[in-house]
Protein backbone atom coordinates (compact mmCIF):
# COMPACT_ATOMS: atom_id res chain seq x y z
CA UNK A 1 -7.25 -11.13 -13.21
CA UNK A 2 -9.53 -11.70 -16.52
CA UNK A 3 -13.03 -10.38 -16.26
CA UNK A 4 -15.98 -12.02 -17.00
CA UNK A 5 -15.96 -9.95 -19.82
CA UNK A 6 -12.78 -10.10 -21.02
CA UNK A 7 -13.58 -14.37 -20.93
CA UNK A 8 -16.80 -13.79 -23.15
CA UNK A 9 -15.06 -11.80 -25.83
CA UNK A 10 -11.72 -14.41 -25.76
CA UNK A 11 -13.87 -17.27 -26.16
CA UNK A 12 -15.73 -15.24 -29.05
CA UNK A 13 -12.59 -14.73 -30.63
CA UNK A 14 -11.38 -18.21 -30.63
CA UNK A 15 -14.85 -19.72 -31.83
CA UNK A 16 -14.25 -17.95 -34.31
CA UNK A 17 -11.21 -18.18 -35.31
CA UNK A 18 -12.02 -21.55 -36.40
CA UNK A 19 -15.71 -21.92 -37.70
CA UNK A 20 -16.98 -20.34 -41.19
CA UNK A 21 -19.80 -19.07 -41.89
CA UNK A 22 -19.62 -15.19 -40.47
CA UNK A 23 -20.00 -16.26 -36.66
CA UNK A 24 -20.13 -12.33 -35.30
CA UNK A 25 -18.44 -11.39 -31.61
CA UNK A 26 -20.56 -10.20 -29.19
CA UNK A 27 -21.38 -6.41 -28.60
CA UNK A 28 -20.41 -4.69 -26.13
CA UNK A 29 -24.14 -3.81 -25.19
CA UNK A 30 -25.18 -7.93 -25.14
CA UNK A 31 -21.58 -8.42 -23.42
CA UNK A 32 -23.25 -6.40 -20.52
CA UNK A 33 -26.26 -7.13 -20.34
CA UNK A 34 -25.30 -11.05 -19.99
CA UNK A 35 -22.63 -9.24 -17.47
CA UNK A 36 -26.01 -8.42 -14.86
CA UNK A 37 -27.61 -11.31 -15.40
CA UNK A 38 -24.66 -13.14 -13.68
CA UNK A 39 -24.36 -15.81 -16.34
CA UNK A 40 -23.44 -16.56 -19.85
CA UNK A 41 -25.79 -16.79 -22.48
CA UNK A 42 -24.66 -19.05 -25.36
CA UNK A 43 -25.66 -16.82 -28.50
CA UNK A 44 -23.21 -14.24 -27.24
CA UNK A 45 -21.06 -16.76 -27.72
CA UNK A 46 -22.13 -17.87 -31.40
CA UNK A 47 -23.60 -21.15 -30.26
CA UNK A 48 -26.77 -20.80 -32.52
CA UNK A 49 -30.36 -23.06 -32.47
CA UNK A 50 -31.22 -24.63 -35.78
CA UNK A 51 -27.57 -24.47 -36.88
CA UNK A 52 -26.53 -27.41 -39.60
CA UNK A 53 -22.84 -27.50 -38.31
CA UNK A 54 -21.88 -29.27 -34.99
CA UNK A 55 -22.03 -27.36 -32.43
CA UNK A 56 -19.95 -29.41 -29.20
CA UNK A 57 -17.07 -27.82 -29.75
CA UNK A 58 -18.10 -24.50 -28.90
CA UNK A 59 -20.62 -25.53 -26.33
CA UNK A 60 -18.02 -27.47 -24.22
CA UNK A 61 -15.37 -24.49 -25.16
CA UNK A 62 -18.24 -22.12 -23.31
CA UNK A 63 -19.18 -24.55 -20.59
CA UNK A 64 -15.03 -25.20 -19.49
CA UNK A 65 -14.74 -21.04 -19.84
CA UNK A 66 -18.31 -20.50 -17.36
CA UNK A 67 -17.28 -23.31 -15.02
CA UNK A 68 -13.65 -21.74 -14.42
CA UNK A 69 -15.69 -18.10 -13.92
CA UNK A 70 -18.08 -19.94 -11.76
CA UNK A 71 -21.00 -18.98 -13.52
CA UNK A 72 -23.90 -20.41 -15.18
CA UNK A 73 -24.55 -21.12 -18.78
CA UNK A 74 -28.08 -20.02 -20.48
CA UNK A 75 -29.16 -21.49 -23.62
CA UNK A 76 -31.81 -20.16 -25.09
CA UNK A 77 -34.63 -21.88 -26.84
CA UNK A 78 -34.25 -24.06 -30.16
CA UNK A 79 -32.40 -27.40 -30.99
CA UNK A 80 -28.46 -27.75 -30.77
CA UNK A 81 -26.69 -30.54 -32.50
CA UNK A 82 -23.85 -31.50 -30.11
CA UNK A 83 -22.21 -35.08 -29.08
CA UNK A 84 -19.85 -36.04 -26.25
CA UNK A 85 -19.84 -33.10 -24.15
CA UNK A 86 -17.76 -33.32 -20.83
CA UNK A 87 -19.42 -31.39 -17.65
CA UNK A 88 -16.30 -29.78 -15.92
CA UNK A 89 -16.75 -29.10 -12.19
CA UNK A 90 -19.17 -26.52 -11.26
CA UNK A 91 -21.49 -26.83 -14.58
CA UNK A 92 -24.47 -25.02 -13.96
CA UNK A 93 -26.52 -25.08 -17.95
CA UNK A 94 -30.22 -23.79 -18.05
CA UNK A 95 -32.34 -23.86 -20.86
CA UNK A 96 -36.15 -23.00 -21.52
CA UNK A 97 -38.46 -25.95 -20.43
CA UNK A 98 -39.72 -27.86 -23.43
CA UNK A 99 -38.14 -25.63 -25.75
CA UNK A 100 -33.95 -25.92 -25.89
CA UNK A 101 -33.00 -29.40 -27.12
CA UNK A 102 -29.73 -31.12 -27.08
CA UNK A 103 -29.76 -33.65 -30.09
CA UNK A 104 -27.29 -36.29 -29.87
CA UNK A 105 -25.10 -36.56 -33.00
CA UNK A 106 -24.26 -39.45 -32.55
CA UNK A 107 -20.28 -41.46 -32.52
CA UNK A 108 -20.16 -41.78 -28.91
CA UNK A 109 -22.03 -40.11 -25.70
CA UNK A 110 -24.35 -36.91 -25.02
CA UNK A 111 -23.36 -36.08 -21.52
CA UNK A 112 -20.94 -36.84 -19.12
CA UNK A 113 -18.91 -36.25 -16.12
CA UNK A 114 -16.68 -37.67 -13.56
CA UNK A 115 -14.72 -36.75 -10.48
CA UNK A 116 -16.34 -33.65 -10.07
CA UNK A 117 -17.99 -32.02 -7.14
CA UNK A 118 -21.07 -30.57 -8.48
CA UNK A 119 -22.91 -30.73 -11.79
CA UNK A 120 -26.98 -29.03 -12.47
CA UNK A 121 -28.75 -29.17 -15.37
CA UNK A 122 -32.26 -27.69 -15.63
CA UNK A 123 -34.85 -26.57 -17.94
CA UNK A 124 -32.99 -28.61 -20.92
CA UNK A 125 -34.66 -31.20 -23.46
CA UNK A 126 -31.81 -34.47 -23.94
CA UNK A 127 -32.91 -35.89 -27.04
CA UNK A 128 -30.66 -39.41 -27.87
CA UNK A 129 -32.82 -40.07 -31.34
CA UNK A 130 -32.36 -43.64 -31.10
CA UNK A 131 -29.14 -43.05 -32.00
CA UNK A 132 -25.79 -45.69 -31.53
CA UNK A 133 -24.04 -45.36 -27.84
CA UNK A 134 -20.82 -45.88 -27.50
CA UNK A 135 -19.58 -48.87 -25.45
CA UNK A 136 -17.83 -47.36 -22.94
CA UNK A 137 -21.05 -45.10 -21.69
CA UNK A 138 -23.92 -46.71 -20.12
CA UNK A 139 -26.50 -44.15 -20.82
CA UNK A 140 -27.12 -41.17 -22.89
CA UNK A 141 -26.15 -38.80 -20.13
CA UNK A 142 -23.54 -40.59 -17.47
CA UNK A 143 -22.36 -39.56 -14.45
CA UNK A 144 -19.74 -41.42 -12.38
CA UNK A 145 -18.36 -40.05 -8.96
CA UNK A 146 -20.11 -36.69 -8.63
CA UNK A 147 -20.85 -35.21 -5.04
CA UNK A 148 -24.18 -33.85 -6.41
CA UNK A 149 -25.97 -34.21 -9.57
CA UNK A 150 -28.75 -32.04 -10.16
CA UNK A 151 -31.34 -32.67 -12.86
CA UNK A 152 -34.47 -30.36 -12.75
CA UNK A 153 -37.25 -29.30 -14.78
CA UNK A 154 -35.33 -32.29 -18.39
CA UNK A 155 -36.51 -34.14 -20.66
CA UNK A 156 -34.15 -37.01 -21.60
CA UNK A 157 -35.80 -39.06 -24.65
CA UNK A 158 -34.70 -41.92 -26.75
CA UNK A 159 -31.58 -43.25 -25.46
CA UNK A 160 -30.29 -46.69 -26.80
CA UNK A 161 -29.52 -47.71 -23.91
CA UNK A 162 -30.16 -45.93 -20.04
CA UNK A 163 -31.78 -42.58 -20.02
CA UNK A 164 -29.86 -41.76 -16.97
CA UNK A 165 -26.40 -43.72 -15.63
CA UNK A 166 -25.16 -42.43 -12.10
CA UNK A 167 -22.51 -44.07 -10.24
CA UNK A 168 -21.39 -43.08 -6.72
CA UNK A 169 -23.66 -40.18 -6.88
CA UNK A 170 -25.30 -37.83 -4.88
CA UNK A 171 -27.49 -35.29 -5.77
CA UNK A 172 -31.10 -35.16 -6.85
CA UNK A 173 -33.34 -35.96 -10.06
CA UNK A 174 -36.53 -33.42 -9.72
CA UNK A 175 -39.44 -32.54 -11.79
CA UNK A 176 -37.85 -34.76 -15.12
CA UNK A 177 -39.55 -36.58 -17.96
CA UNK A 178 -37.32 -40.02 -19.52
CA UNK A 179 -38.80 -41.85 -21.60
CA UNK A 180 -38.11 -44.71 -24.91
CA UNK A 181 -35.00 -45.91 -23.50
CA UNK A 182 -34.53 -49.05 -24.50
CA UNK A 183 -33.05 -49.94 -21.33
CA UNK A 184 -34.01 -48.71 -18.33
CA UNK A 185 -34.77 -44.58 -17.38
CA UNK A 186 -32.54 -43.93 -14.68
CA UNK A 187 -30.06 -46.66 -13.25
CA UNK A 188 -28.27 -45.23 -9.68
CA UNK A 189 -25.87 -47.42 -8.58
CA UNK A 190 -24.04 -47.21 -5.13
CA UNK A 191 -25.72 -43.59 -4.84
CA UNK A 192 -25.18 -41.32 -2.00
CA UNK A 193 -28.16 -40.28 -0.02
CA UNK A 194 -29.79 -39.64 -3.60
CA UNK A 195 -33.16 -38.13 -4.01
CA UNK A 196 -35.79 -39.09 -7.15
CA UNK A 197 -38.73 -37.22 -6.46
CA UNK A 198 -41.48 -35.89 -8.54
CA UNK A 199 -40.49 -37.31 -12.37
CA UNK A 200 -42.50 -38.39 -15.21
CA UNK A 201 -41.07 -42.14 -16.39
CA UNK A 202 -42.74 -44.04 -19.21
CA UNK A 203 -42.60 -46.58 -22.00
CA UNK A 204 -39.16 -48.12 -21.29
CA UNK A 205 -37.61 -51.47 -22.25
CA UNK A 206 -36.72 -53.17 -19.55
CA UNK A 207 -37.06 -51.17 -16.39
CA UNK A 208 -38.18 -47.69 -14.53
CA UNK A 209 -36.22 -46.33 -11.58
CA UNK A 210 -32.94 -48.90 -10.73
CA UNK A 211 -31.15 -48.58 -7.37
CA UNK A 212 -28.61 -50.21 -7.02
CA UNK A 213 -25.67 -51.69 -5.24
CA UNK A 214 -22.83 -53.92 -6.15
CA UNK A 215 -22.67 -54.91 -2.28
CA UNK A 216 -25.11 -54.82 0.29
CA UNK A 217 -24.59 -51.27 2.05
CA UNK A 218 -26.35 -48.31 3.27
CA UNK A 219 -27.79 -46.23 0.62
CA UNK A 220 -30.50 -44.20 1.87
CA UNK A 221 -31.83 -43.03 -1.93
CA UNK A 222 -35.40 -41.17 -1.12
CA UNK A 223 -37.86 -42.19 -4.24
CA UNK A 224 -41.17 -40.45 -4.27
CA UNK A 225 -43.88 -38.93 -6.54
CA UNK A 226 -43.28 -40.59 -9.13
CA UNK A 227 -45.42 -40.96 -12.03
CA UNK A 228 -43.64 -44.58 -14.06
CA UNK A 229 -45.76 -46.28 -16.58
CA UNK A 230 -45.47 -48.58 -19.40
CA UNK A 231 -42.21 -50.73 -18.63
CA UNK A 232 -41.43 -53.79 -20.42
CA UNK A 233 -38.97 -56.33 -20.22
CA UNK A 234 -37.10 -56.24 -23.47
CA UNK A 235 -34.19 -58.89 -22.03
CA UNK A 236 -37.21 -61.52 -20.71
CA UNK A 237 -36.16 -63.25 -17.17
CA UNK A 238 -38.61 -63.94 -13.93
CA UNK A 239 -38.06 -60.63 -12.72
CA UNK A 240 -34.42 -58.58 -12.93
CA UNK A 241 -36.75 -56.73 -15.78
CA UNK A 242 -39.74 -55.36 -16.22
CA UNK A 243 -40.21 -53.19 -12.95
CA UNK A 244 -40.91 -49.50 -12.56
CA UNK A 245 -38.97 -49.35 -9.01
CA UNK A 246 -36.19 -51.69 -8.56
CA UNK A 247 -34.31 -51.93 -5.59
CA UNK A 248 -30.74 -54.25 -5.08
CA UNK A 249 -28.57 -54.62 -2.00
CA UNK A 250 -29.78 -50.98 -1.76
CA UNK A 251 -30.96 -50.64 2.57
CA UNK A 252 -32.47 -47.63 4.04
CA UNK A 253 -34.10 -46.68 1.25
CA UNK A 254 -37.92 -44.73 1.23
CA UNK A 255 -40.41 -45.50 -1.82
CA UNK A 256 -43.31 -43.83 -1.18
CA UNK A 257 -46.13 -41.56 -2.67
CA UNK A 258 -44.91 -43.33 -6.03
CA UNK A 259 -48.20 -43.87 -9.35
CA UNK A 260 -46.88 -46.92 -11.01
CA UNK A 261 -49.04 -48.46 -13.63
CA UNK A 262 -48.68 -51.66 -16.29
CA UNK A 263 -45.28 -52.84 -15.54
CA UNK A 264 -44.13 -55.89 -17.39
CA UNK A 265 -43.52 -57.72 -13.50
CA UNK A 266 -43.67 -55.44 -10.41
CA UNK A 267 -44.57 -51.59 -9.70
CA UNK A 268 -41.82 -52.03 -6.75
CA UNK A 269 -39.89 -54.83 -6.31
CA UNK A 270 -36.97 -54.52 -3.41
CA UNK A 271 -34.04 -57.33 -3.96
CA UNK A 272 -31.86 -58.02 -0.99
CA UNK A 273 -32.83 -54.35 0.43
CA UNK A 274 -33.10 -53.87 4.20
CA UNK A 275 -34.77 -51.66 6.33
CA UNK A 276 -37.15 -50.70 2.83
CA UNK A 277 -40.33 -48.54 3.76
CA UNK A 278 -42.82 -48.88 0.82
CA UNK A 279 -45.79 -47.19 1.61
CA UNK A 280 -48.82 -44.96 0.21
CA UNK A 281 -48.15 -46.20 -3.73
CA UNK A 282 -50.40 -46.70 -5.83
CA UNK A 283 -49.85 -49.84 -8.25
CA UNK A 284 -51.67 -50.99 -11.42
CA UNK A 285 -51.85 -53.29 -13.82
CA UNK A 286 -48.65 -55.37 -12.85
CA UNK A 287 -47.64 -58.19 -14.76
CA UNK A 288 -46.47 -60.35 -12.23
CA UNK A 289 -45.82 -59.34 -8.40
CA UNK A 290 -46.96 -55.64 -7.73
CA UNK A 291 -44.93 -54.89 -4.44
CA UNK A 292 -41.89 -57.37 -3.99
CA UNK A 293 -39.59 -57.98 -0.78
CA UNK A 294 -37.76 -61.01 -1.75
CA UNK A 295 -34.23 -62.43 -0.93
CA UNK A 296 -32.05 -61.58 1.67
CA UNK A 297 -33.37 -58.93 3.61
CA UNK A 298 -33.61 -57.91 6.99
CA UNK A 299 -36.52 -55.24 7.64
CA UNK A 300 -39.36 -54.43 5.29
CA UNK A 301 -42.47 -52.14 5.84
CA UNK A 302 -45.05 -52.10 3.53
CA UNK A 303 -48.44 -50.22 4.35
CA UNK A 304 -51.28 -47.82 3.18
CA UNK A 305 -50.33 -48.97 -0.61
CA UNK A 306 -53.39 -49.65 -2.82
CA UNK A 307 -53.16 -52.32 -5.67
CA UNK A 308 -54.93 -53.08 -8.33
CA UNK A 309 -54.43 -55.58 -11.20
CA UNK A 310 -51.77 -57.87 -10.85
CA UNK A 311 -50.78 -61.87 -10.77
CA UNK A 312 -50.29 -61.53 -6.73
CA UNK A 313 -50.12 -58.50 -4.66
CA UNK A 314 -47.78 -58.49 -2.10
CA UNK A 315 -44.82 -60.84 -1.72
CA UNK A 316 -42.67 -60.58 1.31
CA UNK A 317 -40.32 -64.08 1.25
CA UNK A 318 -37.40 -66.24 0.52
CA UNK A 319 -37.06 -67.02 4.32
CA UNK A 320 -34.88 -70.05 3.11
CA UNK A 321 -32.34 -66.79 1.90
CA UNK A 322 -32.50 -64.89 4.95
CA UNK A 323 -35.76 -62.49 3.57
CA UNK A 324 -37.58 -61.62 6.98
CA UNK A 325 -38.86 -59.04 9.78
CA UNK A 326 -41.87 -56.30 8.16
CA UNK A 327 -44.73 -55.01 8.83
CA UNK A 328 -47.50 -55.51 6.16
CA UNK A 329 -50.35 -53.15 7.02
CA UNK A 330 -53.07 -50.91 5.87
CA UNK A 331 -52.99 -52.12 1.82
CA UNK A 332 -56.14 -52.21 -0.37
CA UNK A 333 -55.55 -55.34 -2.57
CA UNK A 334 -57.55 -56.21 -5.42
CA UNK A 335 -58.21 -57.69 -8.84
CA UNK A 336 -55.40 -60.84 -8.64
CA UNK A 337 -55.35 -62.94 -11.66
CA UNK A 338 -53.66 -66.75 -11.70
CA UNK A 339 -51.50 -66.18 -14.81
CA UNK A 340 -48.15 -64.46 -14.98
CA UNK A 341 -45.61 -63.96 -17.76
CA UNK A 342 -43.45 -67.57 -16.89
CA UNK A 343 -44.80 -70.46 -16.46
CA UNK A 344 -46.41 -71.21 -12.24
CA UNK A 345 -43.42 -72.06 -9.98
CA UNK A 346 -43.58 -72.79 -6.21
CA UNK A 347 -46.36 -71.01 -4.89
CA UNK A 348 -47.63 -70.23 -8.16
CA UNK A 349 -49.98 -67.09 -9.05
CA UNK A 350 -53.45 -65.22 -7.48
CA UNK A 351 -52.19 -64.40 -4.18
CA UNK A 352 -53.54 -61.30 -2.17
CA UNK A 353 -50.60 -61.30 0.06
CA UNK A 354 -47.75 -63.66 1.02
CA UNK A 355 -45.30 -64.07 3.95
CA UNK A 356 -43.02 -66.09 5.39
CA UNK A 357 -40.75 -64.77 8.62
CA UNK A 358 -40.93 -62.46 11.47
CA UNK A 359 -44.04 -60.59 9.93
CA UNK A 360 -47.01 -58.96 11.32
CA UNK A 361 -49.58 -58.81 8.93
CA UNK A 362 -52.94 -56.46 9.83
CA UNK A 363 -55.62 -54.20 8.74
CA UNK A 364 -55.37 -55.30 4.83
CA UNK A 365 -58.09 -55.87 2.56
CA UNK A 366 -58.22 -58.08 -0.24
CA UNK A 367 -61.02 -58.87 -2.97
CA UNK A 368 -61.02 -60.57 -6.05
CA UNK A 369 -57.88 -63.45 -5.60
CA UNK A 370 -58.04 -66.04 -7.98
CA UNK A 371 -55.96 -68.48 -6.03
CA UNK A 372 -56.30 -66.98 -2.37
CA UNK A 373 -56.23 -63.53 -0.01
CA UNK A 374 -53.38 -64.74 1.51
CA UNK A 375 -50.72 -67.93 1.70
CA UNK A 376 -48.80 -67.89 5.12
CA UNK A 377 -45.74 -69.72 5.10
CA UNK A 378 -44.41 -72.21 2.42
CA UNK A 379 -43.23 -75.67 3.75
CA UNK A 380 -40.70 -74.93 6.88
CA UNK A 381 -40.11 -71.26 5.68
CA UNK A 382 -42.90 -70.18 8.12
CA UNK A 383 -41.53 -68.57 11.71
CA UNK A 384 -43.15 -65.72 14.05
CA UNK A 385 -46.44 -64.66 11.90
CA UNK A 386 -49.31 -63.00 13.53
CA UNK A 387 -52.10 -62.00 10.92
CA UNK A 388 -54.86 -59.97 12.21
CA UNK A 389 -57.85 -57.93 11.55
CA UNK A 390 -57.66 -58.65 7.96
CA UNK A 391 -60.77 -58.88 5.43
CA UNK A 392 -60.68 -61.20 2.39
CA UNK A 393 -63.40 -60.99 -0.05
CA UNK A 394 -63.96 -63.19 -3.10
CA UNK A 395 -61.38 -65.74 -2.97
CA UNK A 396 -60.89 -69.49 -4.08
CA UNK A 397 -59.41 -69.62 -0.31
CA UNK A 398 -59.31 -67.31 2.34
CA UNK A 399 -56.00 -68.42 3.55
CA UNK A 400 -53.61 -70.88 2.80
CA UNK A 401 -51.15 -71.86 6.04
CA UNK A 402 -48.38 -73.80 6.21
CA UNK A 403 -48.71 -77.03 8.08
CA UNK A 404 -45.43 -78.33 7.08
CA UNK A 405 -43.34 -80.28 9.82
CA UNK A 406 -40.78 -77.30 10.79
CA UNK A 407 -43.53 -74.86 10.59
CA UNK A 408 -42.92 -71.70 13.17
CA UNK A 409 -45.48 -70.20 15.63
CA UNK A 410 -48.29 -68.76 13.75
CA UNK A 411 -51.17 -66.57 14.88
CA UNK A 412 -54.63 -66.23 12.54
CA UNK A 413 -57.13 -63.91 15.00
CA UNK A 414 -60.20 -61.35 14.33
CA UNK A 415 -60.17 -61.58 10.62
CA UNK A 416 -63.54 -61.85 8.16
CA UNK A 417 -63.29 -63.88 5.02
CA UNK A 418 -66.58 -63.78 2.74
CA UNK A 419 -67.19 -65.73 -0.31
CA UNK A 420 -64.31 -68.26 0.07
CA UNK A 421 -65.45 -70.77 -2.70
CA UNK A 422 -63.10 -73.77 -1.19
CA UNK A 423 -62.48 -72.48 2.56
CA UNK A 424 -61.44 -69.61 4.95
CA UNK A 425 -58.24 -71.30 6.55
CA UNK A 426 -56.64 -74.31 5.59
CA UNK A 427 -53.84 -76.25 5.88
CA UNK A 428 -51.08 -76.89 3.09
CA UNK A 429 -48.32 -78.66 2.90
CA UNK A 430 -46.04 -76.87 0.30
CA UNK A 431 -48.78 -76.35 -3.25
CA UNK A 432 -51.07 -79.29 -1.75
CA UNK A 433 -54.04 -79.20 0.34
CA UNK A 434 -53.71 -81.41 3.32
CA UNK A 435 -56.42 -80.08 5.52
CA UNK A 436 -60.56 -79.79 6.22
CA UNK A 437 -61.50 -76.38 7.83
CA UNK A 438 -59.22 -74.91 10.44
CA UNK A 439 -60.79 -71.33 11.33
CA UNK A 440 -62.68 -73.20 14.44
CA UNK A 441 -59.98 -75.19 15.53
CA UNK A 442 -56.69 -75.28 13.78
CA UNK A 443 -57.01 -78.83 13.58
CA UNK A 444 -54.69 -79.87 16.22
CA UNK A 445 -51.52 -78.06 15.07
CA UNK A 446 -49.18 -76.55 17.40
CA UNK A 447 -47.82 -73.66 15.37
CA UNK A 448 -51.19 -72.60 14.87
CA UNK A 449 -52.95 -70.36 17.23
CA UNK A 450 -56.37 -69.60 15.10
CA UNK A 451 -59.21 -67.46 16.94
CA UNK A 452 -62.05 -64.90 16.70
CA UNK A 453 -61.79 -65.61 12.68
CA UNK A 454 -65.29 -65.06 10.85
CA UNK A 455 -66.59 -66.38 7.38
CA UNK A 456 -69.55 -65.86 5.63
């Protein structure tokens, strides 16, 4: 059986036997030394920093010859020119932090891999340069079917399309900095049990963290301190851009601990995602929505998230899709302006917080809503709401209810609203007022069940 050594000074010989330019084998002495460290180390085999000539086919020539050994791959610091490099099973390639750079050369992909079992990178710098992708990658590094992906301690800059592409992935993305894609950073679609913790994400086209499925389905992806700013929506729309944590069809899935700041539409926005827990973010400066649990979902809890900046705060609806059952609790809400980046639709802009189904709303505090703290309900889509121990501060209108024929059992105790120019609790049907003053009374209604309510 081949040592490790005799590997090292075969793959020597066969680099070069076909490159120019008085590539030297290794010595014996750096053959052993690389020997105790357990790995191979790239310069032994003539893979040079700063060299003019393209360096992929030695690279994925040393990374085939490590993976078969089942050892790792050092590279050490200094910039590589390499394209379309194929991870084979068992890839394990370290570099220095912030100093060994992949530079994509262009005609076709940086990374990939597929139908493998295990993949890590770590310590590496993936730089795209702007440079053309080819169409049949989605990102600069792509990963389809891998058991587990591991990404620790990159940098993956300037892709012309997704930083990061993994489908039907496990695995984790730790400690990383993507930025300048022009799509979005990473997009994980129908991942397995994946984990995004701790990464640096900024100035993006059209989106931060994706997570997504192609059907509704379990997919229990953990997403948490984060740092995502500076996300645009390059491809326009009323929302599928523009968000630093986007969740589709994705259930069971934790976003929490997350520092999202001036996204384009929402810090986290959850599409058709059940059993979501969104809790102790921080979100600022959102375009449109800050946290969003919209569509057809079944089990939503949002608490202990502070907000600042946005055109509404919290958005749990589309009842009328099957969007109910959460818990909204704990939030500090403020600073809610009445203009988004589309034109007002339905309910419009400058809401603290808004619900619809099946939702028990408590212990929140809003200030500053141009429009109101809260609107409960929108025509029919109003069923099972109890909102309590609230406080609303500086508000055109404490609370907006629906009063709606259709309207569901409704319960508005123990909360204070101050300096509500127009009222504390009134009645709406659908965008109109239809009501004087209900926080003594609830004006006759029998879905509404308003009491112990102060305003000042």
């Amino acid at each position: 059986m081949p040592t490790r050594r005799d590997i090292l000074t075969g793959l020597g010989a066969l680099l070069l036997s076909g490159t120019t330019g008085g590539l030297h084998r290794a010595s014996a002495q750096t053959l052993a030394m690389a020997e105790l460290r357990g790995g191979f180390d790239a310069a032994e085999a003539g893979i040079l920093p700063g060299a003019e000539d393209d360096q992929s086919r030695k690279l994925q020539a040393l990374l085939d010859a490590a993976a078969k050994a089942g050892q790792p791959v050092f590279l050490p610091a200094g910039t590589y020119e390499v394209a379309n490099l194929e991870l084979p099973d068992g890839t394990r390639l370290t570099g220095v932090p912030g100093l060994t750079r992949l530079s994509y050369r262009g005609d076709g992909h940086l990374i990939a891999a597929q139908d493998v079992k295990h993949v890590s990178l770590s310590g590496i710098t993936f730089d795209g340069a702007n440079r053309w992708l080819a169409d049949y990658t989605e990102g600069l590094l792509s990963f389809r079917n891998v058991g587990s992906v591991v990404l620790e301690d990159c940098e993956v800059a300037g892709s012309r399309k997704y930083g990061l592409h993994l489908a039907q992935c496990g695995g984790r993305i730790e400690g990383c900095r993507v930025s300048g894609a022009a799509l979005s950073a990473i997009w994980a679609i129908e991942g397995q049990a994946f984990a995004i913790r701790d990464n640096t994400i900024f100035d993006c086209g059209n989106g931060g963290i994706l997570v997504h499925r192609w059907t509704p389905g379990e997919d229990g992806t953990v997403i948490s301190g984060n740092r995502v700013a500076r996300i645009g929506a390059a491809e326009g729309g009323t929302g599928q851009n523009g968000n630093g944590i986007n969740l589709f069809r994705a259930d069971n899935v934790i976003v929490s601990g997350n520092h999202v700041s001036d996204c384009a539409f929402s810090a986290i926005r959850a599409n058709s995602a059940s059993n979501v827990s969104i809790t102790g973010n921080q979100c600022f400066r959102s375009g449109e929505t800050a946290i969003y649990a919209e569509f057809a979902f079944e089990g939503a809890l949002i608490g202990d998230n502070v907000i600042d900046g946005a055109a509404n705060g919290i958005c749990v609806v589309n009842f009328d899709q099957g969007g109910r059952l959460s818990t909204v609790s704990g939030n500090v809400i403020r600073h809610l302006v009445d203009k988004g980046p589309y034109p007002q639709e339905v309910g419009g802009f400058g809401f603290g917080i808004s619900v619809e189904a099946d939702t028990v709303v408590s212990g929140n505090v809003i200030e500053d809503a141009a429009t109101a703290g809260m609107m409960l309900g929108w025509g029919p889509y109003l069923r099972n709401l109890v909102v309590s121990g609230n406080i609303v501060r500086k508000a055109r209108v404490g609370m907006r209810v629906s009063v709606v024929e259709g309207a569901g059992q409704t319960v508005i105790s123990g909360n204070v609203l101050q300096e509500v120019k127009e009222g504390a609790i009134l009645g709406y049907r659908w965008a109109e007022r239809s009501t004087d003053e209900l926080i003594n009374d609830g004006g006759g209604f029998s879905h509404l069940a308003i009491s112990g309510n102060r305003s000042a």
